[in-house]
Protein backbone atom coordinates (compact mmCIF):
# COMPACT_ATOMS: atom_id res chain seq x y z
CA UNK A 1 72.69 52.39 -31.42
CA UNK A 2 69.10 52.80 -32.48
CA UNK A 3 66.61 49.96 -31.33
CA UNK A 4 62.90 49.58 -32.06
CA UNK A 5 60.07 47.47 -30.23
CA UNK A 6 59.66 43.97 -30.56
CA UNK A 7 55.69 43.93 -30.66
CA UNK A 8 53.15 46.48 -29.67
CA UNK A 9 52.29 47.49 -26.07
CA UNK A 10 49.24 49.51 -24.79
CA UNK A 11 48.34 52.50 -22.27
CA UNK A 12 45.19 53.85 -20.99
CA UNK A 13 44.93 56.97 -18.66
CA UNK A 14 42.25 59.18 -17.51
CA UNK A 15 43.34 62.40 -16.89
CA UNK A 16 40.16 65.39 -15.86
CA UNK A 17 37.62 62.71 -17.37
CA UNK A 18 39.15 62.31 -20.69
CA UNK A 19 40.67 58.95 -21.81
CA UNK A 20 43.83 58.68 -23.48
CA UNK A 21 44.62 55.06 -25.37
CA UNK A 22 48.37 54.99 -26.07
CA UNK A 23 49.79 52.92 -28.65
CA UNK A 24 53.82 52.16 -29.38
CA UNK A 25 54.46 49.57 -31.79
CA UNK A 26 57.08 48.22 -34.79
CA UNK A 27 56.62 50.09 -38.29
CA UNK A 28 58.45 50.41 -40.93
CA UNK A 29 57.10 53.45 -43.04
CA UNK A 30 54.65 56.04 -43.96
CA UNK A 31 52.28 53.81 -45.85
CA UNK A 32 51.55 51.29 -42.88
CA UNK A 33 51.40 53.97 -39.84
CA UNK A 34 48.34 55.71 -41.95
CA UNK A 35 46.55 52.45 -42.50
CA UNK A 36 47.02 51.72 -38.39
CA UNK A 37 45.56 55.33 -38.18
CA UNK A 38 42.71 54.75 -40.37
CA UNK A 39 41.83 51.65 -38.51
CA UNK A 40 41.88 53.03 -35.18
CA UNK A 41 39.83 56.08 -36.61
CA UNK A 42 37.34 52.91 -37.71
CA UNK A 43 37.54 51.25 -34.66
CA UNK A 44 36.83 54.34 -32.67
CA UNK A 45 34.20 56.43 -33.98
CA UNK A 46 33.53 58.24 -30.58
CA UNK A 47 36.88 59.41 -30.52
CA UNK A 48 37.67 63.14 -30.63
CA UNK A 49 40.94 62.92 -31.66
CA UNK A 50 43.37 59.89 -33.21
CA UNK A 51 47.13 61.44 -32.99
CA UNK A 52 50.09 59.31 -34.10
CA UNK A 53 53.75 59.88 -34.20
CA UNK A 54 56.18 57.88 -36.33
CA UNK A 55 59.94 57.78 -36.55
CA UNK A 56 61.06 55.69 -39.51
CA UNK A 57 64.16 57.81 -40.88
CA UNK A 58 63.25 59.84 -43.72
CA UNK A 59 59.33 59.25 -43.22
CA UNK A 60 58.95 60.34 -40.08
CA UNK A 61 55.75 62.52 -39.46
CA UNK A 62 53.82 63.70 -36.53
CA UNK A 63 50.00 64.64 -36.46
CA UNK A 64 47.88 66.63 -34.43
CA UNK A 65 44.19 65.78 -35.69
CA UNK A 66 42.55 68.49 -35.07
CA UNK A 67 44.18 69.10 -31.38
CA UNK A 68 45.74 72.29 -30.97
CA UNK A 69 49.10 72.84 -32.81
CA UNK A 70 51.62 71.19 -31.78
CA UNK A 71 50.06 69.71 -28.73
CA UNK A 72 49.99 65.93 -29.46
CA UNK A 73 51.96 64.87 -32.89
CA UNK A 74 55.59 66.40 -31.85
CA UNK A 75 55.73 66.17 -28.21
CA UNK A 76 54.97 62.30 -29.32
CA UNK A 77 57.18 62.26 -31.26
CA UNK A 78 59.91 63.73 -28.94
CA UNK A 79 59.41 60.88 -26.68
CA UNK A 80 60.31 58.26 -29.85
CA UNK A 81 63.16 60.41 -30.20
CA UNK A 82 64.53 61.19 -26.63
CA UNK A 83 64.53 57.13 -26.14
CA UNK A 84 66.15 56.55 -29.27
CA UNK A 85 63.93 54.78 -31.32
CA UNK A 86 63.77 54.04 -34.82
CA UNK A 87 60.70 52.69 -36.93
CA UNK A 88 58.40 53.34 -34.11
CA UNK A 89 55.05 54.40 -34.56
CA UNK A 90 52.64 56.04 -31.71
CA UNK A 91 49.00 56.57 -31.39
CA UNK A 92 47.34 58.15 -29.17
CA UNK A 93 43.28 57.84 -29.14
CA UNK A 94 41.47 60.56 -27.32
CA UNK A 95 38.08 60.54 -25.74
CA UNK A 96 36.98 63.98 -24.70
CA UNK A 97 35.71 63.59 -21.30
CA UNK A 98 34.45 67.65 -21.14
CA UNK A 99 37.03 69.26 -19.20
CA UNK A 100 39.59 71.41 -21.44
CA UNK A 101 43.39 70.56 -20.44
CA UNK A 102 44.84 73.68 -21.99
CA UNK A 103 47.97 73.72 -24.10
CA UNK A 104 50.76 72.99 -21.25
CA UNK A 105 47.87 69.62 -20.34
CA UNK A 106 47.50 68.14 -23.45
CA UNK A 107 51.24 67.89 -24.39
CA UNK A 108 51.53 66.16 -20.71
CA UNK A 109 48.90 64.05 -21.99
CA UNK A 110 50.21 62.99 -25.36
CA UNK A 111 53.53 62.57 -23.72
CA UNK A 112 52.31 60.31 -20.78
CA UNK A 113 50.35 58.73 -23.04
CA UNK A 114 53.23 57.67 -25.15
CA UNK A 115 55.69 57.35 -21.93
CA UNK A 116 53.73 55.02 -20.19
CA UNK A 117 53.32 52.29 -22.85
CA UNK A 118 57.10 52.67 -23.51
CA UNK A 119 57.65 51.75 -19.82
CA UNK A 120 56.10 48.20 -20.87
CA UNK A 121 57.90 47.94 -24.14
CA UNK A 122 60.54 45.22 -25.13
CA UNK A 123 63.15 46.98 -26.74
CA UNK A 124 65.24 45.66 -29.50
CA UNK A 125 68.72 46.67 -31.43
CA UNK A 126 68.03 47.21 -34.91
CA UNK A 127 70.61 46.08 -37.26
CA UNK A 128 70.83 47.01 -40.66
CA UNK A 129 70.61 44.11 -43.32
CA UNK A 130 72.40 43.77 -46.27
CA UNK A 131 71.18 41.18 -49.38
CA UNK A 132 73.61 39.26 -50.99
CA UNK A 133 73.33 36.56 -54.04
CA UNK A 134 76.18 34.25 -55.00
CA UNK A 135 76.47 30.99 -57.41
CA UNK A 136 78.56 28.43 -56.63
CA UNK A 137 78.86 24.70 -58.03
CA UNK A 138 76.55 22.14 -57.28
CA UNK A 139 79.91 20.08 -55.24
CA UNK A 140 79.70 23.38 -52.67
CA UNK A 141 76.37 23.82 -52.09
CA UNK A 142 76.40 22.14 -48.84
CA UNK A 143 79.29 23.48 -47.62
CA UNK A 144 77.84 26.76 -48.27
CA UNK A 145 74.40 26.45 -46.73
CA UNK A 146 76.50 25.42 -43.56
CA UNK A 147 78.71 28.49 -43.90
CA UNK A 148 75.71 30.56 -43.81
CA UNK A 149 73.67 28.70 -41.55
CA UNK A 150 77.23 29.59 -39.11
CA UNK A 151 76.95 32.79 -39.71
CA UNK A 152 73.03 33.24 -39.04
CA UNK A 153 72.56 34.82 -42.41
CA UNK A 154 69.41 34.39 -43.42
CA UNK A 155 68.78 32.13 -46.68
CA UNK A 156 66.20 33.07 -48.81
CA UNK A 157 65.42 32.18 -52.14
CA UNK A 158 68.02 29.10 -53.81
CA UNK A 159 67.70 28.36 -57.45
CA UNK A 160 69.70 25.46 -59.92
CA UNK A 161 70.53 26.23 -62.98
CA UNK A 162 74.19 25.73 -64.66
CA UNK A 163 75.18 26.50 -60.97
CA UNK A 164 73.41 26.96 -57.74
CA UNK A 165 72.06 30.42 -56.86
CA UNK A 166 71.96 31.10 -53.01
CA UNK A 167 70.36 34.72 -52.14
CA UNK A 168 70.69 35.54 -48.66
CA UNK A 169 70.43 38.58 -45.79
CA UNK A 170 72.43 39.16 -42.74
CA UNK A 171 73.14 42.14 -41.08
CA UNK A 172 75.70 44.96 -42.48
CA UNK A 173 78.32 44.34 -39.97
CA UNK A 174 79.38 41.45 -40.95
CA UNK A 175 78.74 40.61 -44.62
CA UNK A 176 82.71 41.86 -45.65
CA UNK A 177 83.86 39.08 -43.40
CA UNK A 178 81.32 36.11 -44.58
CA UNK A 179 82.11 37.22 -48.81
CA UNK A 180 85.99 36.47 -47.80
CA UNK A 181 85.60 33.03 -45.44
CA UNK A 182 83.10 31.90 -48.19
CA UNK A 183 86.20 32.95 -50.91
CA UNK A 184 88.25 31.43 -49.07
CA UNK A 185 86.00 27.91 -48.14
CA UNK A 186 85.31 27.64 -51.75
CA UNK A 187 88.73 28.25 -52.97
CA UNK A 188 87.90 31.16 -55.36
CA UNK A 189 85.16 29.45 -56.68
CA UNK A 190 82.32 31.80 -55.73
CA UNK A 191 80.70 34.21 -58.55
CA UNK A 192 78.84 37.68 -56.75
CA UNK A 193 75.76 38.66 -58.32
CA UNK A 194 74.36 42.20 -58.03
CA UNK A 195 71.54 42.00 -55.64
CA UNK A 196 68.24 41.71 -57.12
């Protein structure tokens, strides 16, 4: 089962007098692994080179910047893979200390880089949601924040109009069973919405 990290965690190795500042962290696409790169790139100016690997299903991506090809993005993002990660990005800032590394160095590098924050990293199981949205009577409403509160689903937004509107997330798994015990707890009474 896939798992990602619960918050970011840090490395820092020098290997023949260049640094190597590894990064894994939580993201969930494209859009917010290029604006962690483009901060780093701000935050580092020295830097020769900011790599990043990111495995977040269909947007996964490595890059190289400007390091050999493929000698930093995909053996990064090899590591994400080979631990079974999902919507993990790495970074990897480099500070060229002088001394080439070669080919066969700098994917040791990246790798290590990426390896040794992982070491440090809190993993967690990542379950996919699922939103639902329901109306019930205003006599029921109770009953069925306590249903839902019992099955840790997650209640979001809860409107009253002619009835009461409850939206609320939990994961995949187990949304068939909670639609038939909250059926059943409000004898028939319940009227599914699409999702919104």
């Amino acid at each position: 089962m896939p798992q990602t990290l619960a918050v970011p965690v840090h490395s820092d190795l020098l290997i023949k007098k260049s640094r190597f500042i590894g990064c894994v962290q939580p993201m969930a696409d494209r859009a917010g692994a290029l604006e962690v790169v483009a901060r780093l790139k701000a935050e580092h100016p020295g830097a020769a080179h900011v790599c990043w690997a990111l495995l977040a299903g269909g947007q996964s991506a490595a890059n190289d910047d400007g390091e050999p090809g493929g000698t930093a993005g995909r053996p990064m993002l090899d590591v994400l893979r080979h631990q079974e990660l999902e919507g993990v990005l790495a970074t990897v800032v480099r500070y060229f200390g002088g001394v080439k590394l070669g080919a066969g160095g700098l994917v040791r590098a990246y790798t290590d880089a990426v390896a040794q924050a992982l070491l440090g990293a809190e993993k967690v199981l990542l379950q996919r949601m699922t939103a639902l949205r329901c109306t019930v009577p205003y006599a029921l409403e109770g009953r069925m924040r306590r249903e839902l509160e019992a099955a840790g689903a997650l209640l979001g937004e809860v409107s009253h109009g002619a009835q009461v509107e409850l939206n609320f997330q939990l994961p995949e798994t187990r949304a068939a069973a909670l639609k038939a015990r909250l059926d059943e707890a409000a004898q028939g009474r319940v009227g599914w919405l699409a999702p919104a």
